[in-house]
Protein backbone atom coordinates (compact mmCIF):
# COMPACT_ATOMS: atom_id res chain seq x y z
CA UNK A 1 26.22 85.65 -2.95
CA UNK A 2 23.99 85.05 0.08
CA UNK A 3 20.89 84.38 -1.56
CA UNK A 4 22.59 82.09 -4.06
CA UNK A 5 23.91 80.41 -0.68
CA UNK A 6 20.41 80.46 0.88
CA UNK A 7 19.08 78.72 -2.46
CA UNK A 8 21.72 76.57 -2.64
CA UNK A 9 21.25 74.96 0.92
CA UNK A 10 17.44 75.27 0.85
CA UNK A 11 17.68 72.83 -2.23
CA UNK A 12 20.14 70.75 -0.23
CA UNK A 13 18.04 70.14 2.48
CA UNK A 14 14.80 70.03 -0.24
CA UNK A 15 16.29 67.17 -1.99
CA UNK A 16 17.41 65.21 1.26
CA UNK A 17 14.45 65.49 2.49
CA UNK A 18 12.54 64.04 -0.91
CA UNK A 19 15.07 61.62 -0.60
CA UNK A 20 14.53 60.74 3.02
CA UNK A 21 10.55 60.35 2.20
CA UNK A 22 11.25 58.09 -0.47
CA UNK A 23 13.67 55.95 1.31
CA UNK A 24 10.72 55.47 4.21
CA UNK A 25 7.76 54.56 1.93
CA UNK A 26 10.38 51.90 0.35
CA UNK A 27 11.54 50.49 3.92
CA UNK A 28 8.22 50.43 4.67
CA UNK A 29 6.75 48.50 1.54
CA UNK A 30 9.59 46.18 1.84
CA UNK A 31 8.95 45.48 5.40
CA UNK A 32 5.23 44.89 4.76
CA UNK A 33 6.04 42.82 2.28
CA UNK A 34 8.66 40.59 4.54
CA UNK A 35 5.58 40.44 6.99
CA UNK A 36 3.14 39.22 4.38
CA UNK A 37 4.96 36.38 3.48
CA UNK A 38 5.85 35.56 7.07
CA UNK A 39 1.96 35.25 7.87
CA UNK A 40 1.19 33.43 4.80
CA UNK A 41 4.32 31.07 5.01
CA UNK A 42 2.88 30.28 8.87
CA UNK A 43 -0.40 30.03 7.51
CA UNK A 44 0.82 27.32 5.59
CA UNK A 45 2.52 25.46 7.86
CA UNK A 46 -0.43 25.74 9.82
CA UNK A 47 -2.75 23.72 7.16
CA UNK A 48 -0.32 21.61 5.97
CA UNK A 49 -1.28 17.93 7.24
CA UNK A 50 1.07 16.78 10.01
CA UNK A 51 3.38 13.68 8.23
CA UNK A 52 3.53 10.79 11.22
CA UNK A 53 6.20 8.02 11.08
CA UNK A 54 6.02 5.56 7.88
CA UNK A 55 3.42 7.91 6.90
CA UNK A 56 1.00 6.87 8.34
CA UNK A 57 -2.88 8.09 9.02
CA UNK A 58 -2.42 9.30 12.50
CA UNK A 59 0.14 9.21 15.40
CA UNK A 60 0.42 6.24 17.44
CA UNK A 61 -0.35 6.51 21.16
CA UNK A 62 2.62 6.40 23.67
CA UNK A 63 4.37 3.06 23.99
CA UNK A 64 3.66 1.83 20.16
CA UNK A 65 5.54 1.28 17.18
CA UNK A 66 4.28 2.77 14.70
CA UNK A 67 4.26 0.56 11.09
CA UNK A 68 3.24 0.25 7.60
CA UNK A 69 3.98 -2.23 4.96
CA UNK A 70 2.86 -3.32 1.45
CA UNK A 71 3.17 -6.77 -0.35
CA UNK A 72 4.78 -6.67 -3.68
CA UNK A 73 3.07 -5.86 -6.96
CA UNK A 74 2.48 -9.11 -9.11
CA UNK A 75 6.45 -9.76 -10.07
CA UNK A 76 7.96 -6.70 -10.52
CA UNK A 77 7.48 -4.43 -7.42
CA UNK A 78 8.71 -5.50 -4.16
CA UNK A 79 7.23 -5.58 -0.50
CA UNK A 80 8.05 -2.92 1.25
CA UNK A 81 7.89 -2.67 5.22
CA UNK A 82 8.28 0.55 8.00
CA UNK A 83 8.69 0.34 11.52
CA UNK A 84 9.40 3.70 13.40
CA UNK A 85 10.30 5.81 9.83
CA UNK A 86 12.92 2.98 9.62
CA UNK A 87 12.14 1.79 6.15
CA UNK A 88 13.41 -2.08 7.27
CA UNK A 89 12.79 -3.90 3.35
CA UNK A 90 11.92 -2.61 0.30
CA UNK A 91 12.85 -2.98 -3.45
CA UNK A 92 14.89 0.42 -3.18
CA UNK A 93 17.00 -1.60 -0.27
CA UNK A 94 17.13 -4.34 -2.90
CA UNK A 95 16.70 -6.38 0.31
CA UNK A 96 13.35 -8.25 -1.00
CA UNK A 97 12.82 -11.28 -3.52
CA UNK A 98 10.13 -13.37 -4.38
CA UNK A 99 8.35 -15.31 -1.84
CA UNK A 100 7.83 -14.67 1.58
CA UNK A 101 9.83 -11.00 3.19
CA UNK A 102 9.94 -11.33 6.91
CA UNK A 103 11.82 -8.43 9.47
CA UNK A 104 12.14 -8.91 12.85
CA UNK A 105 11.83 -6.21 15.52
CA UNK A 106 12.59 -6.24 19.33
CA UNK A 107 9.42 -6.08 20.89
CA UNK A 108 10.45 -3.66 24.11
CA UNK A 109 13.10 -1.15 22.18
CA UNK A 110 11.26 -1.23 18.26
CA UNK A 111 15.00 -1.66 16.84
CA UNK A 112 14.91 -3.91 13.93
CA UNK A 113 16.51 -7.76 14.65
CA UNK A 114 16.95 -9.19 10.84
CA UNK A 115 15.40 -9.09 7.33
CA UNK A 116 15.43 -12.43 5.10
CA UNK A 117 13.27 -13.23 2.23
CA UNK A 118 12.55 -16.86 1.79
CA UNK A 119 11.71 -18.28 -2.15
CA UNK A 120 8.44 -20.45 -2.12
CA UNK A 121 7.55 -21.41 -5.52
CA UNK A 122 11.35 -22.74 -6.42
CA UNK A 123 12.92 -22.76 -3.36
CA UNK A 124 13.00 -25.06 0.14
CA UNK A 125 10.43 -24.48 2.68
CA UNK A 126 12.86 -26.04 5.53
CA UNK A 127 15.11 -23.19 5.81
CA UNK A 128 12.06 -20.87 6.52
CA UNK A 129 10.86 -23.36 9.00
CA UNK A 130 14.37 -23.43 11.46
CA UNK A 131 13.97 -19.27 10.49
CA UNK A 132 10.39 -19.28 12.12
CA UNK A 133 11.69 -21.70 14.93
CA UNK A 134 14.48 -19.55 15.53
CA UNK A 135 12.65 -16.55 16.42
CA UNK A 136 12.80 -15.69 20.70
CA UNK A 137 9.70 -14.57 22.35
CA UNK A 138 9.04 -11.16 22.51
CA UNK A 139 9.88 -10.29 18.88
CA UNK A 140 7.60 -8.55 16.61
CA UNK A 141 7.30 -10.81 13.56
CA UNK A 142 6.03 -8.64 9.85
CA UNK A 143 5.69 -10.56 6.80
CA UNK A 144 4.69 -9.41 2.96
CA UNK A 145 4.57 -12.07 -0.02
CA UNK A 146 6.05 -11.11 -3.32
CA UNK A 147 5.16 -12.79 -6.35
CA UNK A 148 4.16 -16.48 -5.19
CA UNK A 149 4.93 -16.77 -1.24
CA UNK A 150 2.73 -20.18 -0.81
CA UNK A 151 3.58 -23.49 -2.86
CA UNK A 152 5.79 -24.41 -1.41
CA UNK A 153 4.22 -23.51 1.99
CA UNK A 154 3.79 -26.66 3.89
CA UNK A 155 1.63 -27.80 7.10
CA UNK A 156 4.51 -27.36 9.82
CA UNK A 157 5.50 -24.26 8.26
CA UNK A 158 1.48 -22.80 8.07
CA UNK A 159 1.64 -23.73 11.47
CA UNK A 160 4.47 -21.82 12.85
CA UNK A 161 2.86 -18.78 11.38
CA UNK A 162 -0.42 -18.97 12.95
CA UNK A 163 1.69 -19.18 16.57
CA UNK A 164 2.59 -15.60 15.50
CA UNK A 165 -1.33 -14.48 15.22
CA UNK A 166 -1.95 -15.45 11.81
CA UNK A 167 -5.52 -16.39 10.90
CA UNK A 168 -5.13 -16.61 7.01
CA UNK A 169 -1.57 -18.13 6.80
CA UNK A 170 -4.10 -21.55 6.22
CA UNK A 171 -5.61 -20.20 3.46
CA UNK A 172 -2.99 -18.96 1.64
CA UNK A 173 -2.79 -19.98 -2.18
CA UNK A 174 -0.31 -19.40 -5.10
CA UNK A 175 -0.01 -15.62 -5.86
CA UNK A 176 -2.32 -14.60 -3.01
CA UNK A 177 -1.46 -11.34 -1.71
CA UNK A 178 -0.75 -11.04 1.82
CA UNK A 179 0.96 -8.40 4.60
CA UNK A 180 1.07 -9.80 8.54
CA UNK A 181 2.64 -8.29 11.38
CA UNK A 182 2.17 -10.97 14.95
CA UNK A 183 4.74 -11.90 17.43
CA UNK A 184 6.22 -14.50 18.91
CA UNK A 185 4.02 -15.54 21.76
CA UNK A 186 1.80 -13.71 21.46
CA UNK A 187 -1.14 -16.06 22.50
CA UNK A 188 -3.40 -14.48 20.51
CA UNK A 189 -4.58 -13.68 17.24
CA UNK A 190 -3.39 -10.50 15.51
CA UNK A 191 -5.47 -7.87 14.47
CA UNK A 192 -3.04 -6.73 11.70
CA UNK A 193 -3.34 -8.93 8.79
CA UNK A 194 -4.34 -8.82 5.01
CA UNK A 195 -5.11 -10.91 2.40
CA UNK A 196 -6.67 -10.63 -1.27
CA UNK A 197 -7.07 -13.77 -3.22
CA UNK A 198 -5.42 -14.55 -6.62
CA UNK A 199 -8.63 -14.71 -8.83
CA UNK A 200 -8.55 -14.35 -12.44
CA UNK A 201 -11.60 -12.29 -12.53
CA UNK A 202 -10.75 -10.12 -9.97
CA UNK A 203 -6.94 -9.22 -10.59
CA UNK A 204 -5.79 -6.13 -10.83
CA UNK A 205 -2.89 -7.74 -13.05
CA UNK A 206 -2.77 -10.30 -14.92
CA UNK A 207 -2.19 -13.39 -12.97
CA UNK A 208 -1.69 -11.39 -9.55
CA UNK A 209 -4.33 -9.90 -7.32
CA UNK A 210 -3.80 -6.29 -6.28
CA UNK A 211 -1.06 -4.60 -3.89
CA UNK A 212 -2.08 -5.10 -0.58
CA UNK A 213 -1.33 -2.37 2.32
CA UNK A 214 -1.83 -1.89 6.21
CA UNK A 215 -0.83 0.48 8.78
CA UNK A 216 -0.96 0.59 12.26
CA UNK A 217 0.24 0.93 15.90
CA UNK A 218 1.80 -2.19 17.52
CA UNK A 219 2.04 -2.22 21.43
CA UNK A 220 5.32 -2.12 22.97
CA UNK A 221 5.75 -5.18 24.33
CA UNK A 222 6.09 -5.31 28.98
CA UNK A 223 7.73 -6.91 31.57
């Protein structure tokens, strides 16, 4: 009876110890495993490319707005303009139309003022024109045609633009594609402007030129 006791327990503590062993080795695996994917998952992070506001290239210095806008895409994709990852007009928004899309920022804070869209091939030019008269000093100014954003474009009108910084609001034509970001007083001309030429043998579609994009950092505007 005591051996069979001896035998019994020696087994006991034979199995719990097999069992121990095995427990261990799978604790272990598991653990290495759990560390594994930790250092791979920070690895990844690590090479991922940083995203900066709109989505742009690279992050703007301290005291600038960060921006990015597109014009539209002949006549069935819409402008589409970013100030500060605040996505201000775009076709999702369904806050764009054809002609000229203008938003309005404030110039110290980078909050956005107003959005309007103003019709130049069948609308009136004059409401634009008491728009762009309307606008206080100070304010960042970004416009993106859409379609046509010039027929009806007229000399006062051209003119109120270029006091923003334009430089090719004068040679804008019918279906031109064209993305401008300026300010009211600014007294000089802005470096962030685009413009592509509708040209039959140049279009990317038929009758319209291709989208037209720009990025950049606009200073905060001082006292």
């Amino acid at each position: 009876g005591a051996a069979k006791l001896v035998v019994v327990v020696a087994i006991f503590l034979l199995t719990f110890y097999v069992i121990s062993q095995v427990l261990e080795i799978k604790m272990e695996a598991n653990l290495g495993h759990i560390f594994a994917r930790s250092a791979l998952d920070a690895a990844a992070r690590s090479t991922k490319p940083p995203r900066y506001k709109c989505g742009i290239s690279k992050a703007c210095p301290e005291k600038h707005f960060a921006f990015k806008m597109a014009s539209g895409a002949a006549n069935v994709v819409g402008p589409k303009i970013c100030v500060e990852d605040n996505v201000l007009m775009s076709g999702v928004k369904n806050n764009v139309g054809r002609g000229i899309n203008v938003a309005l920022v404030n110039g110290k804070t980078g909050e956005p003022l107003d959005t309007k869209f103003f019709d130049m091939w069948g609308g009136d030019v004059a409401p634009f024109i008491e728009f762009l008269k309307s606008i206080q000093d100070g304010t960042i100014v970004l416009m993106g045609t859409y379609d046509d954003g010039a027929t009806k474009l007229n000399e006062e009108a051209r003119k109120l633009i270029a006091e923003l910084g334009s430089t090719s609001i004068t040679n804008l034509g019918f279906r031109d594609n064209w993305v401008f970001c300026g300010g009211k007083g600014i007294k000089t001309k802005s470096p962030f402007e685009q413009h592509i030429k509708n040209n039959k043998d140049t279009n990317k579609y038929e009758g319209w030129p291709e989208v037209v994009e720009m990025e950049g950092c606009i200073p905060q505007k001082q006292d």
